[in-house]
Protein backbone atom coordinates (compact mmCIF):
# COMPACT_ATOMS: atom_id res chain seq x y z
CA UNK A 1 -53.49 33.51 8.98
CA UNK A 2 -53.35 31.63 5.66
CA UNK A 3 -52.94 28.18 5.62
CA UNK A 4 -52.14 25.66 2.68
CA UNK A 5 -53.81 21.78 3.14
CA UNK A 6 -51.98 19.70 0.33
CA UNK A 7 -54.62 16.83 -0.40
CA UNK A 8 -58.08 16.78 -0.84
CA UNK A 9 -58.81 13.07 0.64
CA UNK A 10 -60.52 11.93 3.97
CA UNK A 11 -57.89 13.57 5.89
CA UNK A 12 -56.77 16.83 4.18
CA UNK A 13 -60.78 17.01 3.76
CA UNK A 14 -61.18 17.08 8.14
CA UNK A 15 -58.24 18.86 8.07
CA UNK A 16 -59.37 22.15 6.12
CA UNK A 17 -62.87 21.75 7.98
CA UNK A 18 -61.30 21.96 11.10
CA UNK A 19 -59.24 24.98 10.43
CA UNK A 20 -62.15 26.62 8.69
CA UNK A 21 -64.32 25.82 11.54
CA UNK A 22 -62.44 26.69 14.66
CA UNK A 23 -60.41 29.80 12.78
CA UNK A 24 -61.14 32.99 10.89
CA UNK A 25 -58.16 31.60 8.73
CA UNK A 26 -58.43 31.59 4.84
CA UNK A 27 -57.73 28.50 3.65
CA UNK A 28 -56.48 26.78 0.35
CA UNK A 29 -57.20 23.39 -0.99
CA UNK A 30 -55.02 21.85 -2.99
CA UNK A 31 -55.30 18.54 -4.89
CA UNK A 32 -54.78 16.76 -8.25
CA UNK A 33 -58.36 15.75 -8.18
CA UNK A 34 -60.28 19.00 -6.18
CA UNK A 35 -63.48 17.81 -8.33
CA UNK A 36 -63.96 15.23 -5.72
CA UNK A 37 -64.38 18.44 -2.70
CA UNK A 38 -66.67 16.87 0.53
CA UNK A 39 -69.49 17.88 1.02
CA UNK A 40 -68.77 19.51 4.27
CA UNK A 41 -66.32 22.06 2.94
CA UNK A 42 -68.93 23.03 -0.02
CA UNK A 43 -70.33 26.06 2.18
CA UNK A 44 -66.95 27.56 2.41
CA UNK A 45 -66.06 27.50 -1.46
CA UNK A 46 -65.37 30.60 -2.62
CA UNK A 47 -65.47 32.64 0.77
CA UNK A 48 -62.39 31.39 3.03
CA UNK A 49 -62.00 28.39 1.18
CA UNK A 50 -60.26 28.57 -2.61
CA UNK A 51 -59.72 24.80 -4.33
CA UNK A 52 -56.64 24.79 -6.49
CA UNK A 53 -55.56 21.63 -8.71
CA UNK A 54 -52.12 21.32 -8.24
CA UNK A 55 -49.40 18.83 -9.16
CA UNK A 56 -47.53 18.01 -6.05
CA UNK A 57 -44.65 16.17 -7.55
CA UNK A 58 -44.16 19.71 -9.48
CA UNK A 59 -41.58 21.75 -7.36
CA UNK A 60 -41.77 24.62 -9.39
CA UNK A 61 -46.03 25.23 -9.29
CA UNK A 62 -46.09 23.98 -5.75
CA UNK A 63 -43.51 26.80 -5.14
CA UNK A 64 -46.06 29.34 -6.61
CA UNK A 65 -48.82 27.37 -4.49
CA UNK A 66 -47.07 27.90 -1.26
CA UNK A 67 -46.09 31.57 -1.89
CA UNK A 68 -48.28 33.89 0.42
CA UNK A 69 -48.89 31.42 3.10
CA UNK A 70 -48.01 30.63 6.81
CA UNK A 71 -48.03 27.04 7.29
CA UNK A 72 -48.21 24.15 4.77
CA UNK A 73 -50.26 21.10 6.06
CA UNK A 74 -49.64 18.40 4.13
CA UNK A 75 -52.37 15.28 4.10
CA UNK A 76 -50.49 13.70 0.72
CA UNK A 77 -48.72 10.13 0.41
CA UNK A 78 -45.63 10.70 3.16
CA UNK A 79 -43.17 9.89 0.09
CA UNK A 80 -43.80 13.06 -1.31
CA UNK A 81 -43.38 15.12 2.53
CA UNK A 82 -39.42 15.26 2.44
CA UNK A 83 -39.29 17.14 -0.90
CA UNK A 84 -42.59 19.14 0.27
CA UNK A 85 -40.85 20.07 3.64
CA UNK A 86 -37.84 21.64 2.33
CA UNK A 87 -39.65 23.71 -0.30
CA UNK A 88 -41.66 25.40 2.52
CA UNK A 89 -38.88 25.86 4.67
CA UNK A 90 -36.71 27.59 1.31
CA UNK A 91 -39.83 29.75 1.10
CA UNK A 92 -40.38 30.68 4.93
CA UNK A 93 -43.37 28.64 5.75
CA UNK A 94 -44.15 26.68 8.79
CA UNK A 95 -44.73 22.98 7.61
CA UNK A 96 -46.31 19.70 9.56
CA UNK A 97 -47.77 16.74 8.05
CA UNK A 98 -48.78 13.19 8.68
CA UNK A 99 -45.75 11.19 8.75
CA UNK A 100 -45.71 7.38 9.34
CA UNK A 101 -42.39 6.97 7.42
CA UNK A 102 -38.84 6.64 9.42
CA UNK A 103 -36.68 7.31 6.08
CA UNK A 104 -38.47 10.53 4.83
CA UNK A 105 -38.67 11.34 8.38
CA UNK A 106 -34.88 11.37 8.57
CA UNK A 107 -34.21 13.15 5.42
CA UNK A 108 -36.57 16.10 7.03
CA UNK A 109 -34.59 15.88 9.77
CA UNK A 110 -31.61 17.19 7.17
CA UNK A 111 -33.48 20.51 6.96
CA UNK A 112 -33.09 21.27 10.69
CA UNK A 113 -30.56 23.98 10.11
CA UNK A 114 -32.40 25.57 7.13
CA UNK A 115 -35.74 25.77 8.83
CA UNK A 116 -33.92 27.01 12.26
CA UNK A 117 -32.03 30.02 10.22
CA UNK A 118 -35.88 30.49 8.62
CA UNK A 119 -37.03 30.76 12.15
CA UNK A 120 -40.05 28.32 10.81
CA UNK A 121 -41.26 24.45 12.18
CA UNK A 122 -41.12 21.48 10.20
CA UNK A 123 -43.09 18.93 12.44
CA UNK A 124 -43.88 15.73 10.94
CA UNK A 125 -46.20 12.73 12.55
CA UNK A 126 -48.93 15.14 13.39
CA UNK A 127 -51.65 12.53 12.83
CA UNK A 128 -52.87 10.22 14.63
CA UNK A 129 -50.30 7.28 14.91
CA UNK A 130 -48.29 8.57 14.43
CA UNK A 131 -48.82 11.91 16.13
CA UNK A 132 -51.72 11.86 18.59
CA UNK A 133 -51.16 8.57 20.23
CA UNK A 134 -47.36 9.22 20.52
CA UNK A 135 -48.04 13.04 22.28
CA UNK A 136 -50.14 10.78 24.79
CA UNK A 137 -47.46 8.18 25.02
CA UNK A 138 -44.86 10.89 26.08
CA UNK A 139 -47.32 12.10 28.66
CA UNK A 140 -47.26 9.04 30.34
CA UNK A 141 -43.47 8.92 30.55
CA UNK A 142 -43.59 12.24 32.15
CA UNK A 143 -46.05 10.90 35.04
CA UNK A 144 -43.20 8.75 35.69
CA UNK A 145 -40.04 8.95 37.23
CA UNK A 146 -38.40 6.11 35.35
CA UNK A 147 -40.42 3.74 32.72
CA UNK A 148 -39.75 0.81 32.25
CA UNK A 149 -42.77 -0.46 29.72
CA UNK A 150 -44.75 1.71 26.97
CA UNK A 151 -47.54 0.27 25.21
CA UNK A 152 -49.41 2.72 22.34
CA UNK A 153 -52.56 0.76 20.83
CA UNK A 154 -54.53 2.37 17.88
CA UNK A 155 -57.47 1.12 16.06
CA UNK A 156 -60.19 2.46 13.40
CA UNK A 157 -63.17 0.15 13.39
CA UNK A 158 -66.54 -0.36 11.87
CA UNK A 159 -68.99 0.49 14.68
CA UNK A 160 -71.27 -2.51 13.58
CA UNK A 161 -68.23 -5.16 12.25
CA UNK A 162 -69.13 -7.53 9.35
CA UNK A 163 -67.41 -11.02 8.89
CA UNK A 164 -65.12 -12.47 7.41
CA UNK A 165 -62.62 -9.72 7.91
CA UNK A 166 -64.94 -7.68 10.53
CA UNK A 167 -63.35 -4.43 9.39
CA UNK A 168 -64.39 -1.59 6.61
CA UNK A 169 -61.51 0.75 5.39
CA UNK A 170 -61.19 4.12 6.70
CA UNK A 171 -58.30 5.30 4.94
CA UNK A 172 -55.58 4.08 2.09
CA UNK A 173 -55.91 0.43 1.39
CA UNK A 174 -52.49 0.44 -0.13
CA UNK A 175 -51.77 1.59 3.40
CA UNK A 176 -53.15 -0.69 5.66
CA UNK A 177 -51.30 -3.61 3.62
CA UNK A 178 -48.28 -1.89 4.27
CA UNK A 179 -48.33 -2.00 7.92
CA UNK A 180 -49.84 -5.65 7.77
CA UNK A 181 -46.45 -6.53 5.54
CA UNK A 182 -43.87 -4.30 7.14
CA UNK A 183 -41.53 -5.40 10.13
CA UNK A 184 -42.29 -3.24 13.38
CA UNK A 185 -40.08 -1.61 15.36
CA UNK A 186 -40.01 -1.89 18.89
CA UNK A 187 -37.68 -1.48 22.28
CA UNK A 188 -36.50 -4.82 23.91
CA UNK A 189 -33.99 -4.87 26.69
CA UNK A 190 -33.61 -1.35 25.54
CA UNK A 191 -32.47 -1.58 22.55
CA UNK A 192 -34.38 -0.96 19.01
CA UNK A 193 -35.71 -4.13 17.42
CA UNK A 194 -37.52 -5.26 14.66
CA UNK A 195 -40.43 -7.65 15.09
CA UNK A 196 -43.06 -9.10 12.20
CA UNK A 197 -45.91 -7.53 11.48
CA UNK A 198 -49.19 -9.78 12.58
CA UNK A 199 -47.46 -10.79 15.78
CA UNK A 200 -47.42 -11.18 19.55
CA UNK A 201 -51.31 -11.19 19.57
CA UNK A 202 -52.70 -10.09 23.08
CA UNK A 203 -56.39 -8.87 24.38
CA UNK A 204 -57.16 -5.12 24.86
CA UNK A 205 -60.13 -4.05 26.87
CA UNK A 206 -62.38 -1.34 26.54
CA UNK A 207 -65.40 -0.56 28.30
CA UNK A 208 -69.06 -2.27 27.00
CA UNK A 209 -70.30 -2.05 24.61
CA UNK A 210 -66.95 -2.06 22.32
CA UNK A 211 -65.60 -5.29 24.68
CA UNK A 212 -62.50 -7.11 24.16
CA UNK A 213 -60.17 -6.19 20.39
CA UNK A 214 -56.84 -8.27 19.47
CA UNK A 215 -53.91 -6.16 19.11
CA UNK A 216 -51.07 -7.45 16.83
CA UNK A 217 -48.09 -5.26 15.58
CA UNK A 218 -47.48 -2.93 12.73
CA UNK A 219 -44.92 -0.43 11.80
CA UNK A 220 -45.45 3.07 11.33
CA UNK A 221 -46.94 4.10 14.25
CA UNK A 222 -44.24 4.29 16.60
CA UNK A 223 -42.43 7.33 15.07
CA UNK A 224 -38.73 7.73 16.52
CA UNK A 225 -39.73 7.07 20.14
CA UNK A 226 -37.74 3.79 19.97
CA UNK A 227 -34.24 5.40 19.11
CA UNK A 228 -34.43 8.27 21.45
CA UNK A 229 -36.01 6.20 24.16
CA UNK A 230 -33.25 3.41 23.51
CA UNK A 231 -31.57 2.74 26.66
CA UNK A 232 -34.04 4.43 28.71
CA UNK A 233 -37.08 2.65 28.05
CA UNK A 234 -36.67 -1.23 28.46
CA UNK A 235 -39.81 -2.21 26.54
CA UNK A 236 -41.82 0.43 23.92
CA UNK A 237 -44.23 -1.20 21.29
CA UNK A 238 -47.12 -0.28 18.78
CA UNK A 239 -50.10 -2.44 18.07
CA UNK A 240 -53.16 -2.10 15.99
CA UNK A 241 -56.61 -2.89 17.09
CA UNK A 242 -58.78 -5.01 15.76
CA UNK A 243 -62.18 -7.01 16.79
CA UNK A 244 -60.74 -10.60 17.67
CA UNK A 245 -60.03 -13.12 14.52
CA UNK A 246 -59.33 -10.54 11.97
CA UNK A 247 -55.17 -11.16 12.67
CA UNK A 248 -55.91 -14.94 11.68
CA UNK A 249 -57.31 -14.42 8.46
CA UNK A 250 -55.24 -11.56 7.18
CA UNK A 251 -52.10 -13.85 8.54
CA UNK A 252 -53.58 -16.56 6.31
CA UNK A 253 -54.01 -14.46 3.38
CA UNK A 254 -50.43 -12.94 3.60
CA UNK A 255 -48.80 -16.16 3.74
CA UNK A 256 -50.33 -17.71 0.80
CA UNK A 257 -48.64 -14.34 -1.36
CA UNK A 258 -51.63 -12.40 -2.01
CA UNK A 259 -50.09 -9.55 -0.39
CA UNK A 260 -46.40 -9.51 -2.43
CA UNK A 261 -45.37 -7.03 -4.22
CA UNK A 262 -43.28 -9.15 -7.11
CA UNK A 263 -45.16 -9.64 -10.34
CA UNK A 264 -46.56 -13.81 -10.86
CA UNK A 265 -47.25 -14.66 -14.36
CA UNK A 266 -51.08 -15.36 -14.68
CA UNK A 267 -51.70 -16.91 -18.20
CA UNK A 268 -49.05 -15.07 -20.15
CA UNK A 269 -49.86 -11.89 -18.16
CA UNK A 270 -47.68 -10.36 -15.40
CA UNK A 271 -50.20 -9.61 -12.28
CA UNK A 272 -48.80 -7.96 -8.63
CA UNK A 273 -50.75 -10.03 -6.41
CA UNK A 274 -51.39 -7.12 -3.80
CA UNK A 275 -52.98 -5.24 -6.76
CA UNK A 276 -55.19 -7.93 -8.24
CA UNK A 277 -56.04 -8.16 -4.26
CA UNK A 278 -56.74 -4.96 -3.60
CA UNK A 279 -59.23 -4.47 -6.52
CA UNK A 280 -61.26 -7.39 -5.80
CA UNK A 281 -61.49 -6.78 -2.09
CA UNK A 282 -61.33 -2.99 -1.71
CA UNK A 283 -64.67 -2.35 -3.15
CA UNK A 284 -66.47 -4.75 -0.99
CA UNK A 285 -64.50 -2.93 2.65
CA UNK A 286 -65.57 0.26 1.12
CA UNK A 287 -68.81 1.27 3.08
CA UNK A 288 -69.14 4.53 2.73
CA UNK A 289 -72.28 4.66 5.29
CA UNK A 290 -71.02 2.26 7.91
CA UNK A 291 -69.96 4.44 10.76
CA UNK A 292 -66.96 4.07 12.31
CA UNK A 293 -64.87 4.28 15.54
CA UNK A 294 -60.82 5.29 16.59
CA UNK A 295 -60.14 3.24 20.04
CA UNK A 296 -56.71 4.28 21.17
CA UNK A 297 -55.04 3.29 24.73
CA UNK A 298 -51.66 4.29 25.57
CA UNK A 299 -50.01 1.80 29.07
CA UNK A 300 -47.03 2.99 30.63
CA UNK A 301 -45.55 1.11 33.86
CA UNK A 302 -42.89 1.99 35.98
CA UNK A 303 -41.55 3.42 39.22
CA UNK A 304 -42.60 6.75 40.98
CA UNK A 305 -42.22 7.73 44.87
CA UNK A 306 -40.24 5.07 45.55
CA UNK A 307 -42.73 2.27 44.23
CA UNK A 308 -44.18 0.53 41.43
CA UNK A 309 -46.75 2.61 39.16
CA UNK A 310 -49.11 3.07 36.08
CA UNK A 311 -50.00 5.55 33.95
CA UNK A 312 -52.47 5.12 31.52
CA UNK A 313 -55.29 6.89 28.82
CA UNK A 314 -57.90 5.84 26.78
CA UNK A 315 -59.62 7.28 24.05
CA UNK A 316 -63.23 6.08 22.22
CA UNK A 317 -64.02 8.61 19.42
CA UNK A 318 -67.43 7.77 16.81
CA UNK A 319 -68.78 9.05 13.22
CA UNK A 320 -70.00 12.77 13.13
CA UNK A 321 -72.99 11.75 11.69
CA UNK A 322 -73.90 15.52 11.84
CA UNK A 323 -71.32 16.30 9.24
CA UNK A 324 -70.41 13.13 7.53
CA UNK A 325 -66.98 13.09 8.95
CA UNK A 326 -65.76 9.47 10.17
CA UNK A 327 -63.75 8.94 13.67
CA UNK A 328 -60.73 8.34 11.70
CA UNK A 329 -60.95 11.77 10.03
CA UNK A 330 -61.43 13.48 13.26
CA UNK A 331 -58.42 11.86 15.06
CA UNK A 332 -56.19 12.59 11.96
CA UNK A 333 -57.44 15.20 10.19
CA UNK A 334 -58.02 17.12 13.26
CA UNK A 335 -55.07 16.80 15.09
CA UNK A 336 -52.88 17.75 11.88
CA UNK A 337 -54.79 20.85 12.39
CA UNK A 338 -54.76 21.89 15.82
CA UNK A 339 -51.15 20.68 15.77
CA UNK A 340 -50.69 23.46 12.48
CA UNK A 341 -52.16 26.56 14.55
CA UNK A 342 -50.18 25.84 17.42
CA UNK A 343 -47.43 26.47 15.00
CA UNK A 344 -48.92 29.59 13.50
CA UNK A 345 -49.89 31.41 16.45
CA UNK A 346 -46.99 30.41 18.82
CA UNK A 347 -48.40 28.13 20.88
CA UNK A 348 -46.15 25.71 19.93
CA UNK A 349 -42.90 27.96 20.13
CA UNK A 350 -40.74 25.72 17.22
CA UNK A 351 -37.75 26.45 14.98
CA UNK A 352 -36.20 23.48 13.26
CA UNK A 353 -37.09 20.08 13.04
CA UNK A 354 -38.82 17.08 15.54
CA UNK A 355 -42.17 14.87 15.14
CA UNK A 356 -45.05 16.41 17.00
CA UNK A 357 -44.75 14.68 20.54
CA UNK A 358 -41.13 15.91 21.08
CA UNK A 359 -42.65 19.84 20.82
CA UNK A 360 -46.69 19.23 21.17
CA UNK A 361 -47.43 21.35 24.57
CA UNK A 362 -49.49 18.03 25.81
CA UNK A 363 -51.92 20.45 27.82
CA UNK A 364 -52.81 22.81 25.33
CA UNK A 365 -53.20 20.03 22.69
CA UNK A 366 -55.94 18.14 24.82
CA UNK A 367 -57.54 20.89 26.02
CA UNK A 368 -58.20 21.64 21.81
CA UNK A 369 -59.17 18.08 20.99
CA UNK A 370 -61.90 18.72 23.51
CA UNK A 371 -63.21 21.41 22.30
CA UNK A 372 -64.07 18.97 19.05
CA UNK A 373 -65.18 16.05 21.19
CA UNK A 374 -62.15 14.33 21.16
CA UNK A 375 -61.67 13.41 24.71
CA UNK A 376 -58.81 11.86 26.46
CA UNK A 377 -59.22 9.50 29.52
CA UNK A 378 -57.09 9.49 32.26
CA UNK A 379 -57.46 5.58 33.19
CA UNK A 380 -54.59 5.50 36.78
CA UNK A 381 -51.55 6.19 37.77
């Protein structure tokens, strides 16, 4: 097996280590900056790993990049996956990637013929939120004979929080502001609904000694569970976790326009405000050394046998302080992996194209994520 990993970051990083790890697969490593390799994946240089510098807004060399492979994983900004997608599918290749965007979602979903007649997968949302959190969520469903509520909860947390904001940044800044700014989509009455981001604050519990988090929505995570589900499902929602107060501030901070995105004149010069933000408070979240945390539960309630029931999971994963690699690598990085050689070697038995937790065989899936340590909790039903 060869596969491609497009981006070089936190999670293309865990990605590649995972498939270099857990495969005899040779792997390629492609980035506009490969100088900045981990140094995890520095034993592998030059022996199943090769580390290309590559262009991806280039169709033509990333072409020439994907020639010779099997699967393209792709761990890049999502607005360059729709265009990425439907060169691997013109070429043959299997191709899966993190997702967390409806509209370049759709337009991959505009390759489904192509990539069916190519007898190859295009399977976006293979991450974490969404991807792993959403295979979960459908696992639930399945417990059930009808559900009527679906809650997914997701957060990646400093293991030892620091105030004011009690949080350190464990991927994209740029990111994370765009799920605190970006209306959420969600299922009421059945229907698909938009609701702000910050909201409809409630208490999560997890065991000691993580305690009680807020959760508050965001958008991304969701995927397209709330339009397929619509009509079925009377309430289906996605919230972040966070330790409790950190929706306050960043609430506070949004409405006084230091997150917009319009230019304000500041002494004759034009200034984004979410720019001048993020460069005087994204150094001071980076902490390169604090170890982290992904705390994920997943609530569905409904009927089964005749009678009221609940299904839920929970899932506490930590910093490999072994390797270096944070929680938030290993629940991303990972599962865009395992979710890529399912792909490859059949497992996963996918022409066309649907987000991981429509074709994900749930079983298989956990009983991988294990293997690394990544351990699902069956909470009730």
């Amino acid at each position: 097996m060869r596969f491609l990993v497009l981006g070089s970051g936190l999670q293309g990083s865990a990605c590649a280590f995972d498939l270099l790890s857990t495969t005899d697969a040779a792997i390629t490593l492609a980035d506009q900056s490969p100088e900045r390799l981990a140094p995890f994946l520095a034993p592998y240089q030059g022996k199943r790993l090769a580390v290309l510098k590559v262009n991806a807004t280039d169709e033509r060399n990333m072409r020439d990049v994907m020639r010779g492979h099997d699967a393209v994983l792709s761990a890049v900004p999502y607005y360059l996956n729709a265009t990425l997608a439907a060169l691997a599918v013109d070429l043959g290749l299997h191709f899966a990637d993190l997702g967390g965007n409806k509209a370049v979602l759709e337009r991959q979903q505009a390759l489904d013929g192509a990539a069916r007649n190519q007898h190859v997968g295009v399977v976006p949302d293979c991450g974490l939120a969404p991807g792993l959190v959403n295979i979960v969520a459908l696992e639930a469903v399945r417990r059930l004979e009808r559900c009527e509520s679906l809650k997914l909860y997701v957060g990646g947390l400093p293991q030892h929080p620091e105030p004011p904001l009690n949080y350190t940044i464990v991927y994209s800044p740029e990111g994370v502001l765009d799920y605190y700014t970006s209306p959420s989509w969600v299922l009421r009455h059945g229907q698909p609904a938009q609701v702000d981001a910050l909201s409809e604050l409630e208490s999560v519990d997890f065991p000691a000694p993580l305690g009680t988090l807020e959760a508050f929505h965001t958008a991304g995570g969701v995927s397209l569970m709330p339009w397929e589900f619509a009509g079925t499902i009377d309430t289906m929602e996605y919230k972040t976790l966070r330790y409790p107060g950190h929706a306050h501030i960043v609430q506070a901070i949004r409405e006084l326009g230091l997150l917009a995105t319009e230019p304000v004149d500041v002494r004759g010069t034009p200034v984004v405000p979410r720019d001048a933000f993020i460069a005087i408070v994204a150094p001071r979240l980076r902490q390169p050394e604090a170890h982290d945390l992904v705390a994920l539960k997943v609530v569905a309630r409904g009927t089964r046998a005749g009678g009221p029931a609940t299904v839920a999971f929970r899932l506490l994963d930590y910093y490999d302080a072994e390797r270096g690699i944070s929680a938030m690598m290993r629940t991303t990085g990972y599962s865009l992996s395992v979710t890529g050689q399912m792909l490859v070697d059949g497992r996963m038995a996918q022409h066309g194209v649907h987000p991981a937790y429509a074709v994900t065989p749930y079983g298989e899936y956990v009983k991988d994520l294990g293997k690394r340590g990544i351990r699902i909790e069956e909470m009730g039903s």
